[in-house]
PDB file of N, CA and C in Angstrom:
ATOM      1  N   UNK A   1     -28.810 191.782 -76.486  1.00  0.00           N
ATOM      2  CA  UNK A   1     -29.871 192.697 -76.169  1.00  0.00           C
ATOM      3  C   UNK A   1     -30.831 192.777 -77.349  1.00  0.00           C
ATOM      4  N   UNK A   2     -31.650 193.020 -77.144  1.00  0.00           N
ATOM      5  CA  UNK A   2     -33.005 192.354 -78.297  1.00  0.00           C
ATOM      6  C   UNK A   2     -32.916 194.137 -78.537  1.00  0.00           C
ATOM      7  N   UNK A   3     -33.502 194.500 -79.562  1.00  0.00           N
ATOM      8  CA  UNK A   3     -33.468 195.401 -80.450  1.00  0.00           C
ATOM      9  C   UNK A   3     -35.153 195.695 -80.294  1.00  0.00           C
ATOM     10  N   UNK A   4     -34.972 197.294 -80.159  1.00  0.00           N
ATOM     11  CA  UNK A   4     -36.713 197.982 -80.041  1.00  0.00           C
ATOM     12  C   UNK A   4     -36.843 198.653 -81.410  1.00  0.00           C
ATOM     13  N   UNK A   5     -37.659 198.501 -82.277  1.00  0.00           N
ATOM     14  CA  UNK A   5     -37.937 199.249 -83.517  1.00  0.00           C
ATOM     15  C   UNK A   5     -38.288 200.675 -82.692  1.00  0.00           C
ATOM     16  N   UNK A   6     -39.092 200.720 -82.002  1.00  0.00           N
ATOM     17  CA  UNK A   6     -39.785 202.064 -81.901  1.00  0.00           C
ATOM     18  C   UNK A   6     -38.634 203.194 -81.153  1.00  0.00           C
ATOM     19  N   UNK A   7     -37.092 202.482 -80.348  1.00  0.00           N
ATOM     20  CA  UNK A   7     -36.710 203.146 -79.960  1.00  0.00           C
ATOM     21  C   UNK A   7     -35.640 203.930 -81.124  1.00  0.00           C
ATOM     22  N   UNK A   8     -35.467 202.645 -82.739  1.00  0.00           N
ATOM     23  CA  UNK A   8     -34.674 203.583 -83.740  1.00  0.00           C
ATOM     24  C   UNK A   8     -35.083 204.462 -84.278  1.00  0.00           C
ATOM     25  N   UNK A   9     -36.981 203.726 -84.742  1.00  0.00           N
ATOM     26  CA  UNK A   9     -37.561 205.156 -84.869  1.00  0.00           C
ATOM     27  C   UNK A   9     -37.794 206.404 -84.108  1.00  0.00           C
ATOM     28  N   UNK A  10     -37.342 206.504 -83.110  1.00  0.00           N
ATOM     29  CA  UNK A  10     -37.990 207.511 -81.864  1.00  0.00           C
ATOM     30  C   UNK A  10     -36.533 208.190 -82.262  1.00  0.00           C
ATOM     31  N   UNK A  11     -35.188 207.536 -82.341  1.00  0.00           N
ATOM     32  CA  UNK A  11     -33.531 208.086 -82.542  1.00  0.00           C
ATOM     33  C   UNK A  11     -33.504 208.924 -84.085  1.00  0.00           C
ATOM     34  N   UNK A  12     -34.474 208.114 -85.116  1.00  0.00           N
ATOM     35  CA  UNK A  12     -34.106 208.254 -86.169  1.00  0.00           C
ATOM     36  C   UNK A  12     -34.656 209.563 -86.467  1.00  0.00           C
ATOM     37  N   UNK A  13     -35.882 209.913 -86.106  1.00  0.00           N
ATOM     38  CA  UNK A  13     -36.625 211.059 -86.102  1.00  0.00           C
ATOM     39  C   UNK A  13     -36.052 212.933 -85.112  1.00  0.00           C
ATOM     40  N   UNK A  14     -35.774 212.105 -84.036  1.00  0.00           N
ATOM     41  CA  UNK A  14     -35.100 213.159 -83.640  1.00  0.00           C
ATOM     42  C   UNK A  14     -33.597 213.743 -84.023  1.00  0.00           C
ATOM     43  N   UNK A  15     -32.904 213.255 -84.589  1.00  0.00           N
ATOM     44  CA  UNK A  15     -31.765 213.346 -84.868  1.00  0.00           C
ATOM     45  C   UNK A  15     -31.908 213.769 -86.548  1.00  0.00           C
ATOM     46  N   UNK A  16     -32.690 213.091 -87.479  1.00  0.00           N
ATOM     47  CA  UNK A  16     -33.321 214.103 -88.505  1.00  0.00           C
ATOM     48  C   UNK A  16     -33.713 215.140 -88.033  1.00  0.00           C
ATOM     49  N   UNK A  17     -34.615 215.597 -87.366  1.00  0.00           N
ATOM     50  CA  UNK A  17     -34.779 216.579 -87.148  1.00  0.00           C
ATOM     51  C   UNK A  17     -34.422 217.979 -87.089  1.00  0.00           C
ATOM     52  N   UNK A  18     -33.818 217.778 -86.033  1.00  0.00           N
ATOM     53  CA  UNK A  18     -32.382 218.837 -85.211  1.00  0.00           C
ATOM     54  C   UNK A  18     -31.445 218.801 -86.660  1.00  0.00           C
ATOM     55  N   UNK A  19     -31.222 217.902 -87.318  1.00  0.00           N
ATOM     56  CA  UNK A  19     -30.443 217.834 -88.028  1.00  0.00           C
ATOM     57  C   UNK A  19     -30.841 218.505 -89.725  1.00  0.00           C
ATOM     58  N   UNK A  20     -31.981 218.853 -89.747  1.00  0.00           N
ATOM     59  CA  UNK A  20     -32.412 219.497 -91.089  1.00  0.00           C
ATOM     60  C   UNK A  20     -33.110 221.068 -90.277  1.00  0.00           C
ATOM     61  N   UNK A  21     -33.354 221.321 -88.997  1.00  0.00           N
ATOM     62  CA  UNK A  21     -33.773 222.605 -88.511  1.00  0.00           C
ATOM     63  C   UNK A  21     -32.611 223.165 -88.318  1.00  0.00           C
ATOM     64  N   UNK A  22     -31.392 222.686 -88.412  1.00  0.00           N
ATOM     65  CA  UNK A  22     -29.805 223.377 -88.358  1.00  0.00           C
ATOM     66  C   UNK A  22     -29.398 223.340 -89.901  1.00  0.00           C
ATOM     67  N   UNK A  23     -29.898 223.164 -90.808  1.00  0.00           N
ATOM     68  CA  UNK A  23     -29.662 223.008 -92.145  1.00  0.00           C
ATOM     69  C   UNK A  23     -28.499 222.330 -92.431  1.00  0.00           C
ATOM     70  N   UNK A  24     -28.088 221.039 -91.334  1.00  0.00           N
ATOM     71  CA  UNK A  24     -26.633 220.325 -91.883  1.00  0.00           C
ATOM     72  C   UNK A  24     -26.712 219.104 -92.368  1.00  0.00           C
ATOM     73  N   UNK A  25     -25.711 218.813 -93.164  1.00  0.00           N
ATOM     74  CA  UNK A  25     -25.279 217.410 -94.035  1.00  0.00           C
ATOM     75  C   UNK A  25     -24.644 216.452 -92.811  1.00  0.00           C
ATOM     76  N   UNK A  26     -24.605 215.140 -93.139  1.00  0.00           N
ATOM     77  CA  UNK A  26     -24.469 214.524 -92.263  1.00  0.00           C
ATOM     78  C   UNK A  26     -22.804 214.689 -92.439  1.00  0.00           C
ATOM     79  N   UNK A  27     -21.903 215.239 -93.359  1.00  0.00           N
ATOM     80  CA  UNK A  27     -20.647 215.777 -93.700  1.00  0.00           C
ATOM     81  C   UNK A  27     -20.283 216.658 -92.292  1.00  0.00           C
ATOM     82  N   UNK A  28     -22.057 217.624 -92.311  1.00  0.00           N
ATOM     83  CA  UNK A  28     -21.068 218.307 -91.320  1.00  0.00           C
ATOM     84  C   UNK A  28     -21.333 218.064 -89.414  1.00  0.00           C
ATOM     85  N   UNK A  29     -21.977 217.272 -89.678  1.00  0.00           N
ATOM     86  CA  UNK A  29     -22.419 216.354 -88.037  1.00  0.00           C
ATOM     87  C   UNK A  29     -20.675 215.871 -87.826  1.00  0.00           C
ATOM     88  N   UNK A  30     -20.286 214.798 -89.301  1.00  0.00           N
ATOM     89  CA  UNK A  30     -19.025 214.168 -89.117  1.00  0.00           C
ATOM     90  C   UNK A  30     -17.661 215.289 -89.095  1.00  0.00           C
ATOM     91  N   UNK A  31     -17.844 216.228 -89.284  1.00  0.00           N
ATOM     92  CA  UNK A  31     -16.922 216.898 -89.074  1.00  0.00           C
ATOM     93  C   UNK A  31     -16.932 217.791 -87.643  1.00  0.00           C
ATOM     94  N   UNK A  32     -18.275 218.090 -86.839  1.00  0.00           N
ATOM     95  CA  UNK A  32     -18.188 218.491 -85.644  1.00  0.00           C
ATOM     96  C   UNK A  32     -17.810 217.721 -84.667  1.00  0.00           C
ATOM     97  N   UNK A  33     -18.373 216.250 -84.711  1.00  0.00           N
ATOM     98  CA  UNK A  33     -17.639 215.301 -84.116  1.00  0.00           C
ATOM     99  C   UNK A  33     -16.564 214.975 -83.899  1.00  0.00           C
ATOM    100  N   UNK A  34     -15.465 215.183 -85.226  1.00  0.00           N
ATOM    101  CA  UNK A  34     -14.177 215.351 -85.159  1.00  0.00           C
ATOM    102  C   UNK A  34     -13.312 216.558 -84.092  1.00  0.00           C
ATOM    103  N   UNK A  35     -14.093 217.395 -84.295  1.00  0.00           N
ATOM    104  CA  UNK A  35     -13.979 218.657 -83.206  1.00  0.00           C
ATOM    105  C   UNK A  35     -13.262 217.902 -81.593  1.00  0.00           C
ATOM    106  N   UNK A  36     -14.620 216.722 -81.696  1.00  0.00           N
ATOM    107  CA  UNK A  36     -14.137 216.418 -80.455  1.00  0.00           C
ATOM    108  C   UNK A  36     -13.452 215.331 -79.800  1.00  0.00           C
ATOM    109  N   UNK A  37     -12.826 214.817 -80.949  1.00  0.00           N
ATOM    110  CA  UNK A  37     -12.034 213.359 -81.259  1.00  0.00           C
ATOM    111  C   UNK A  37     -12.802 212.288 -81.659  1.00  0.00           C
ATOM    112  N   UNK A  38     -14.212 212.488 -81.817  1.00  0.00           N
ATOM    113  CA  UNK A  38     -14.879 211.151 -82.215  1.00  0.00           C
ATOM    114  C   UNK A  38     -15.196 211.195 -84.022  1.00  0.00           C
ATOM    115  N   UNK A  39     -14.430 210.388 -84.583  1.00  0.00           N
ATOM    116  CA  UNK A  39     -13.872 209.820 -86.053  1.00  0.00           C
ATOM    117  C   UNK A  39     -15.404 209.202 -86.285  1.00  0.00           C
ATOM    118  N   UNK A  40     -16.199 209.408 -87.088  1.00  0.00           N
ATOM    119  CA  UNK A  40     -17.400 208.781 -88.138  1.00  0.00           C
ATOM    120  C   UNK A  40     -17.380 209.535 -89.075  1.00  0.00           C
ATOM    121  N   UNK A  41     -17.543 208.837 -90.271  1.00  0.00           N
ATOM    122  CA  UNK A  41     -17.560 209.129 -91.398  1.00  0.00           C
ATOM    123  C   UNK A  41     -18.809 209.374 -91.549  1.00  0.00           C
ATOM    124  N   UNK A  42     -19.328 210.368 -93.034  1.00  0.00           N
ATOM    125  CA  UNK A  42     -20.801 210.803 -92.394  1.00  0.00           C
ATOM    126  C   UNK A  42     -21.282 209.607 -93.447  1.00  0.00           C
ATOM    127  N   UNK A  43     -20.875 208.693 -94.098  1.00  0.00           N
ATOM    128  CA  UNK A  43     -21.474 207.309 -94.673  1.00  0.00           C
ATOM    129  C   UNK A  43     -21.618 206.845 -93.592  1.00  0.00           C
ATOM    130  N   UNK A  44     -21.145 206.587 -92.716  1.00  0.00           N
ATOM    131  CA  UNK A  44     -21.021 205.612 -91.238  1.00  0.00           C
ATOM    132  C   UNK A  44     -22.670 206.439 -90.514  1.00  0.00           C
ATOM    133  N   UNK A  45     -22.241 207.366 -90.354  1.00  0.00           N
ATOM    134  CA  UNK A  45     -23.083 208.134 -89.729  1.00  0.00           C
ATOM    135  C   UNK A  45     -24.750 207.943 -90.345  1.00  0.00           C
ATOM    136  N   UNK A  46     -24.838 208.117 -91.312  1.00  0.00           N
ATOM    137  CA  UNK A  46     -25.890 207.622 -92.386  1.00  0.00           C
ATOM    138  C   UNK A  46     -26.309 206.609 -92.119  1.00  0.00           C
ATOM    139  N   UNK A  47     -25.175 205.328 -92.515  1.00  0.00           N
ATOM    140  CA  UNK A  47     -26.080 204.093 -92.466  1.00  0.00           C
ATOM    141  C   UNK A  47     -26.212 204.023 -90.759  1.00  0.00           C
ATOM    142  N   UNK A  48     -25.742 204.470 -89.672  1.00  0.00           N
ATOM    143  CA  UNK A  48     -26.120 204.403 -88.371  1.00  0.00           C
ATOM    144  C   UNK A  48     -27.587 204.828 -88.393  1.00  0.00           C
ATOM    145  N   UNK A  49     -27.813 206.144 -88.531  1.00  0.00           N
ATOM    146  CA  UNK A  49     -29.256 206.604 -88.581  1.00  0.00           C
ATOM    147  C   UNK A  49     -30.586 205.876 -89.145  1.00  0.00           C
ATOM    148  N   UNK A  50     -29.888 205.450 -90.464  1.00  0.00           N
ATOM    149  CA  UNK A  50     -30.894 204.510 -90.994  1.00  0.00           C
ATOM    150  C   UNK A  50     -31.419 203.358 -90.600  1.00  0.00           C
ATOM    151  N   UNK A  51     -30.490 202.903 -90.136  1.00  0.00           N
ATOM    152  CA  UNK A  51     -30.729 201.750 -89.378  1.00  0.00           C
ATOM    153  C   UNK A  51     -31.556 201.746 -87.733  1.00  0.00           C
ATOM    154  N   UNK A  52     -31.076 203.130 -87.181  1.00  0.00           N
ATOM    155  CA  UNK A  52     -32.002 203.609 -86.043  1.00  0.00           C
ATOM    156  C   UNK A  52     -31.214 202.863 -84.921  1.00  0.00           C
ATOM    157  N   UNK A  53     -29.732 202.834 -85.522  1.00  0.00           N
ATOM    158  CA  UNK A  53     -29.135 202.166 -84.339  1.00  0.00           C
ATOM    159  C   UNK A  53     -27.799 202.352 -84.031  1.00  0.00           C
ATOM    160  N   UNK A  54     -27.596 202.952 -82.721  1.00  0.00           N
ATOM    161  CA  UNK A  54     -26.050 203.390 -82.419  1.00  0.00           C
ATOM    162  C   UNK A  54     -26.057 203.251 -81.322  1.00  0.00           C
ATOM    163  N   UNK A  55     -24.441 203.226 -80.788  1.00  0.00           N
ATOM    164  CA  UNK A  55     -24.242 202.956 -79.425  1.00  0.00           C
ATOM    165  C   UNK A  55     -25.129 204.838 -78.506  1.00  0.00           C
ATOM    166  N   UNK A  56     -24.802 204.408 -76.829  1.00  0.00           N
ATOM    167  CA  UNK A  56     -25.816 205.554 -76.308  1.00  0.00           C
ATOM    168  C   UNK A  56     -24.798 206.870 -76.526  1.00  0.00           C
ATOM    169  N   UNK A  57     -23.500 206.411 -76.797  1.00  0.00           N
ATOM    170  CA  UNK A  57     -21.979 207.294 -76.492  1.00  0.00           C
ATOM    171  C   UNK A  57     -22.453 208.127 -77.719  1.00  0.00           C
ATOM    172  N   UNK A  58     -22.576 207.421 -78.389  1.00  0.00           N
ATOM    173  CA  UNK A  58     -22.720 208.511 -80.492  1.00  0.00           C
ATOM    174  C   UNK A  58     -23.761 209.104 -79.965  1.00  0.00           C
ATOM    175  N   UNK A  59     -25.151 208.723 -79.796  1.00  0.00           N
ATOM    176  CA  UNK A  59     -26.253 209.474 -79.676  1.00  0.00           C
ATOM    177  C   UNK A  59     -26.396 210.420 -78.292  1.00  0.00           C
ATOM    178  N   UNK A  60     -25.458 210.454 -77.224  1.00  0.00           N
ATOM    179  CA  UNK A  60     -25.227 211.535 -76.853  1.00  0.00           C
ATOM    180  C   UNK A  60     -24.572 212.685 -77.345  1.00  0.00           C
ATOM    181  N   UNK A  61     -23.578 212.102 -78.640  1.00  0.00           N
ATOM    182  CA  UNK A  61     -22.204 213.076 -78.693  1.00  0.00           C
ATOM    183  C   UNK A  61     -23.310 214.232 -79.499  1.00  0.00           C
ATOM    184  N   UNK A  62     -23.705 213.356 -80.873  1.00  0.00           N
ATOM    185  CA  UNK A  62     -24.747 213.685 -81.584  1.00  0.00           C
ATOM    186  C   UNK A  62     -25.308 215.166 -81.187  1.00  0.00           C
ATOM    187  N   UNK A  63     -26.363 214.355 -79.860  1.00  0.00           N
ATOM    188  CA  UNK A  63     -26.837 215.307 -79.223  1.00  0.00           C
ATOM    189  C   UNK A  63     -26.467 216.837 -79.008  1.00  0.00           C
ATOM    190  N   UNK A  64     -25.370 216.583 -78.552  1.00  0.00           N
ATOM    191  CA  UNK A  64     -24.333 217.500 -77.828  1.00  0.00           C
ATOM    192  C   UNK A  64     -24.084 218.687 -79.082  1.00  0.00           C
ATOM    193  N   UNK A  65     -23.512 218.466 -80.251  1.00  0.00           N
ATOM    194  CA  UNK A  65     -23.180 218.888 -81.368  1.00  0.00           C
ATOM    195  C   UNK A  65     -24.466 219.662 -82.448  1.00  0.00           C
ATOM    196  N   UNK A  66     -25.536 219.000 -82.004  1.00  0.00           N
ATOM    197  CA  UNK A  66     -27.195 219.433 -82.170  1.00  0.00           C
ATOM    198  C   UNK A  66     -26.997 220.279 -81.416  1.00  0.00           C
ATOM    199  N   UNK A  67     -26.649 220.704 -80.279  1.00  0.00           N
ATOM    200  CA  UNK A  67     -27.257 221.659 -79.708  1.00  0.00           C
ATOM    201  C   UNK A  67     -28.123 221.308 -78.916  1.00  0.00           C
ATOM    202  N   UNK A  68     -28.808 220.316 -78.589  1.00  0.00           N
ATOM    203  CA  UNK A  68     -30.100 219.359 -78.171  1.00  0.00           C
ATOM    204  C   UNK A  68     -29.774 220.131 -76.628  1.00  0.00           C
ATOM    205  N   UNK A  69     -30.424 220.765 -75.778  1.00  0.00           N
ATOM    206  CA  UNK A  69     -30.846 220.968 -74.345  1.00  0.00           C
ATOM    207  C   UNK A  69     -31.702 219.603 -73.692  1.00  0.00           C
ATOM    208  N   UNK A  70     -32.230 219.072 -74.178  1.00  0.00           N
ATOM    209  CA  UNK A  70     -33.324 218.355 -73.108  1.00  0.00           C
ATOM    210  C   UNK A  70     -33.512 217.322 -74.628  1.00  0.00           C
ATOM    211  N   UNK A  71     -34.245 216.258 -74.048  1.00  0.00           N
ATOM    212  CA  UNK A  71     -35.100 215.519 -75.032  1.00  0.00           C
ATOM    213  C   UNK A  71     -36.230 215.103 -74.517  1.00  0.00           C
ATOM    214  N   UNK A  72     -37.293 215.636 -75.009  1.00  0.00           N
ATOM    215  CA  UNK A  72     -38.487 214.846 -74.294  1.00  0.00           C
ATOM    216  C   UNK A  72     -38.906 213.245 -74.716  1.00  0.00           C
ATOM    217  N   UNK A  73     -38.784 212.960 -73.450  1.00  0.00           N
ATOM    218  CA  UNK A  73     -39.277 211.400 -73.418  1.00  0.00           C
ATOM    219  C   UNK A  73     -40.971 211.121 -73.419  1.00  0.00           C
ATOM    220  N   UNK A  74     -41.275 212.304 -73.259  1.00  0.00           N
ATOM    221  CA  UNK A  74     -42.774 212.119 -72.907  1.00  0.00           C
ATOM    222  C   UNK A  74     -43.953 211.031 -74.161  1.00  0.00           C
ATOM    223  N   UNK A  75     -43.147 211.550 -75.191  1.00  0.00           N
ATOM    224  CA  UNK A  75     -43.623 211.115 -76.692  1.00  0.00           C
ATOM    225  C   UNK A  75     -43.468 209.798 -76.947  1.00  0.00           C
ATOM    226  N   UNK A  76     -42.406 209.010 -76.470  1.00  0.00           N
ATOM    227  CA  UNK A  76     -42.149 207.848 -76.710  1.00  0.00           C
ATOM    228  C   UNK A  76     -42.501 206.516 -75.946  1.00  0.00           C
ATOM    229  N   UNK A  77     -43.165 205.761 -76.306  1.00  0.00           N
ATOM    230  CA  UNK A  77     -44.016 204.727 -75.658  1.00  0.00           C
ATOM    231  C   UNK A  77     -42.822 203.352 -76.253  1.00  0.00           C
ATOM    232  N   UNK A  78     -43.053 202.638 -75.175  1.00  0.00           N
ATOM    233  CA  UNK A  78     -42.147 201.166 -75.091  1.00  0.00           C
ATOM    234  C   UNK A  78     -43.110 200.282 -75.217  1.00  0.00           C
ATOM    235  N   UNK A  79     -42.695 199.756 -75.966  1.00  0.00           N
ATOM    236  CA  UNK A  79     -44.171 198.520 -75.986  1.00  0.00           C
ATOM    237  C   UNK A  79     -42.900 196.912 -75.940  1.00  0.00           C
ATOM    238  N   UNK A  80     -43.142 196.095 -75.022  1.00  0.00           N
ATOM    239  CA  UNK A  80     -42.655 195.091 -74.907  1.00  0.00           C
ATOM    240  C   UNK A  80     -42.437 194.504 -76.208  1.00  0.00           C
ATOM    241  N   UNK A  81     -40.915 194.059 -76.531  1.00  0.00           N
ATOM    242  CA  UNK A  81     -40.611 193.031 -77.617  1.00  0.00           C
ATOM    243  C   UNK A  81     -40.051 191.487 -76.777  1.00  0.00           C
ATOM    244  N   UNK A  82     -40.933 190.609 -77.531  1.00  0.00           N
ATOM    245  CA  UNK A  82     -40.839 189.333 -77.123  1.00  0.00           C
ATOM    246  C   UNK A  82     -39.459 188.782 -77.856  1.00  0.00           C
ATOM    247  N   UNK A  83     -38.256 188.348 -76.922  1.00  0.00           N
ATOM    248  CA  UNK A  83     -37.358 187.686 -77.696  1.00  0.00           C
ATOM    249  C   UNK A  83     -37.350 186.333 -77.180  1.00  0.00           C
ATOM    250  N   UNK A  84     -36.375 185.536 -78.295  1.00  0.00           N
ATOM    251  CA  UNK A  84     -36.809 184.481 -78.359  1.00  0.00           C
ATOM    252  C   UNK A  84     -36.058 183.728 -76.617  1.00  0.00           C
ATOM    253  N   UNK A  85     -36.729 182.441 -76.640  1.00  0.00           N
ATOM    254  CA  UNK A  85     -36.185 181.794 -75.424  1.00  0.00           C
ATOM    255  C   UNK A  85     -34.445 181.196 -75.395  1.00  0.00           C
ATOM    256  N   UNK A  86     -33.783 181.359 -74.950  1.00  0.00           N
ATOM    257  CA  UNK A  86     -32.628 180.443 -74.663  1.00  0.00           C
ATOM    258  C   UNK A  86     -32.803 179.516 -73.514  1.00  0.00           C
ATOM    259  N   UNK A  87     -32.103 178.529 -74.200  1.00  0.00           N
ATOM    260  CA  UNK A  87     -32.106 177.468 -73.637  1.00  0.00           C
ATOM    261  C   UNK A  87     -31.158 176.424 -73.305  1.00  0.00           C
TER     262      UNK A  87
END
């Protein structure tokens, strides 16, 4: 699956977000998660974010643990990425 920059940035931003308007360390994202059996370390968790890339399962749980009600999609535009041909 070819990889969208704009959709890590669109992940990376919201999840900062929520995540500094709740005043938490990514210590304590990894420890609410644990709450609910899902094991990331908040280094793991980190370099996930940074990278703007996680499975949809984390960035729901994420969600969930944010507090997140809704996410607006309205903001985020897809712009076609050309991958390469196989052959």
């Amino acid at each position: 699956m070819a990889k969208n920059p704009e959709l890590g940035r669109y992940l990376q931003g919201l999840i900062r977000a929520e995540k500094a308007r709740h005043n938490l360390t990514f210590e304590d994202l990894s420890q609410r998660l644990a709450r609910h059996g899902i094991r990331q370390s908040a280094t793991n968790l980190r370099t996930k974010l940074s990278r703007g890339d996680m499975s949809a399962q984390l960035f729901l749980a994420l969600a969930k643990v944010l507090g997140l009600r809704s996410i607006a999609l309205g903001e985020l535009e897809l712009r076609t990425v050309k991958t390469p041909r196989r052959e």
